[in-house]
Protein backbone atom coordinates (compact mmCIF):
# COMPACT_ATOMS: atom_id res chain seq x y z
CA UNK A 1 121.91 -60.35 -95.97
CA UNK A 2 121.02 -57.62 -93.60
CA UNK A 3 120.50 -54.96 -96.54
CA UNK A 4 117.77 -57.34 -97.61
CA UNK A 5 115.90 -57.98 -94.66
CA UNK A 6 115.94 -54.57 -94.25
CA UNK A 7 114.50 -54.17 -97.89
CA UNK A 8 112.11 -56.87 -96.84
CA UNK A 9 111.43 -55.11 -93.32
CA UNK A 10 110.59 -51.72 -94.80
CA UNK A 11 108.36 -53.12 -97.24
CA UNK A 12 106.63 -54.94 -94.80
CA UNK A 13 105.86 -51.74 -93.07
CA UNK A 14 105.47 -49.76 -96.16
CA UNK A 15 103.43 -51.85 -98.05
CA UNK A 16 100.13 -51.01 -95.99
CA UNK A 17 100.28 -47.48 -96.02
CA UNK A 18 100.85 -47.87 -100.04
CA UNK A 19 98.11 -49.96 -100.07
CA UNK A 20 95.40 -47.82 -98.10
CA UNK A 21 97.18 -44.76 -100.27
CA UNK A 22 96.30 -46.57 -103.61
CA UNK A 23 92.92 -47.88 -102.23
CA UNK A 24 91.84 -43.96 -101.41
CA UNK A 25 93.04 -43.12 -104.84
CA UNK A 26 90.91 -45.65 -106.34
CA UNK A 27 88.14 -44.17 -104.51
CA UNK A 28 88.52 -40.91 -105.49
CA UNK A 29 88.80 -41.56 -108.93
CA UNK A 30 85.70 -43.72 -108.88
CA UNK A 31 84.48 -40.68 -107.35
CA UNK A 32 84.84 -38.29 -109.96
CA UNK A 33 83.90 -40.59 -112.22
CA UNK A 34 80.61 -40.65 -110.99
CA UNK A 35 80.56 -36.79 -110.82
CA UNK A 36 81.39 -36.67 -114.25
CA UNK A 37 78.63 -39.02 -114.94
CA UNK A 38 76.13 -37.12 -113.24
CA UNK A 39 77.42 -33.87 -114.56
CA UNK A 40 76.59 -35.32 -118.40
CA UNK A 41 73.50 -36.74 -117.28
CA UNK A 42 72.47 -33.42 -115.89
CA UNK A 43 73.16 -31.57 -119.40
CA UNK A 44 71.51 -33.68 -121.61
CA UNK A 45 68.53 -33.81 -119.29
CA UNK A 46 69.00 -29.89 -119.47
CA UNK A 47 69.32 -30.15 -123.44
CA UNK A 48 66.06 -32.46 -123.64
CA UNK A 49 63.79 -29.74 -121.40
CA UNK A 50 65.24 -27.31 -124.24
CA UNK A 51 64.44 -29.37 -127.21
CA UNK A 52 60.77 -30.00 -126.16
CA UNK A 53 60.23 -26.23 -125.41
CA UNK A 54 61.23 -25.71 -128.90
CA UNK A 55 58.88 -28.41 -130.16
CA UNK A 56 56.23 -27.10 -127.85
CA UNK A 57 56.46 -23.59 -129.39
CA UNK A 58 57.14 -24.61 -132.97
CA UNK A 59 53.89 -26.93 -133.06
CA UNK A 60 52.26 -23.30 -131.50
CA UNK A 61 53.86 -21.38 -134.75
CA UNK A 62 52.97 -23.31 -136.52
CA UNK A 63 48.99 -23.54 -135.67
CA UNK A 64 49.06 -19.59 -135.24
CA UNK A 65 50.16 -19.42 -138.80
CA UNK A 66 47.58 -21.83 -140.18
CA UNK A 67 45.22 -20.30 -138.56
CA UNK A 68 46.39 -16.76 -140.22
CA UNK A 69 46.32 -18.05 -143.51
CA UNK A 70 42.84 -19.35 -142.71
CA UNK A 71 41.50 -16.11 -141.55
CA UNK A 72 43.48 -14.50 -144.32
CA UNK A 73 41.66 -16.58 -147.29
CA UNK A 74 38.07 -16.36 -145.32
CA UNK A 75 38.70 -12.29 -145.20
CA UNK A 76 39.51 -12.39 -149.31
CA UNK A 77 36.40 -14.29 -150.04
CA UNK A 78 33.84 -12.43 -147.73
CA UNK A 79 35.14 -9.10 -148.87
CA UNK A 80 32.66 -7.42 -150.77
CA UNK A 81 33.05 -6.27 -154.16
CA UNK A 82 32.49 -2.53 -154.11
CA UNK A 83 33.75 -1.73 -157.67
CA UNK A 84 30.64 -3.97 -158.96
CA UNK A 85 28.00 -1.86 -157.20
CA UNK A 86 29.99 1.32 -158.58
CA UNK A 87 29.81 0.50 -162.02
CA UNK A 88 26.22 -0.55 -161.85
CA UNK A 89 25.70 2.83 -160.38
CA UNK A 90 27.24 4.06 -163.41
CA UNK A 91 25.10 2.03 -165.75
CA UNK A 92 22.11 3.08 -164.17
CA UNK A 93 22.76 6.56 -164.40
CA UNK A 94 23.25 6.38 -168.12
CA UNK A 95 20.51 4.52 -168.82
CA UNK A 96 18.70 7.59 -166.71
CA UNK A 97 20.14 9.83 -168.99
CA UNK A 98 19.31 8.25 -171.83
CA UNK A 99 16.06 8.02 -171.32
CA UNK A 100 15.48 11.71 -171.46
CA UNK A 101 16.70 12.43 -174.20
């Protein structure tokens, strides 16, 4: 009997210190779990800041062109039309010629 109350005594004195050891170990994972958390929560927050810089600027592109186009179309349609006023300049001078004969 006296190899198991010594199995029983050294448990009894073990069994704290494997307890506490566990315990810490628990902590510590719990721990790094929550580092881990944080870590992820960090990125996507860092991921989100990207994506609405890139909506920010593409909305910005996207006005900039419009506006382009816009100025683009208003340009062709103001233009004048020189090769009108040349060709009446032409038909007037015939019809000056013309005349004197």
């Amino acid at each position: 009997m006296s190899k198991f109350e010594d199995y029983i005594g050294s448990i009894k004195t073990e069994a704290p210190a494997k307890f506490e050891e566990i315990k810490e170990n628990i902590k510590l994972k719990n721990f790094l779990k929550k580092k881990e958390a944080e870590e992820i929560i960090e990125e996507v927050e860092e991921e989100r800041k990207v994506k609405v810089w890139v909506i920010i600027l593409a909305v910005i592109g996207v006005i900039a062109i419009g506006c382009l186009v816009g100025y683009i179309i208003y340009r062709a349609k103001k233009k004048p039309d020189y090769l009108d006023d040349f060709d009446s300049d032409f038909v007037d001078d015939d019809e000056f010629f013309e005349d004197e004969e």
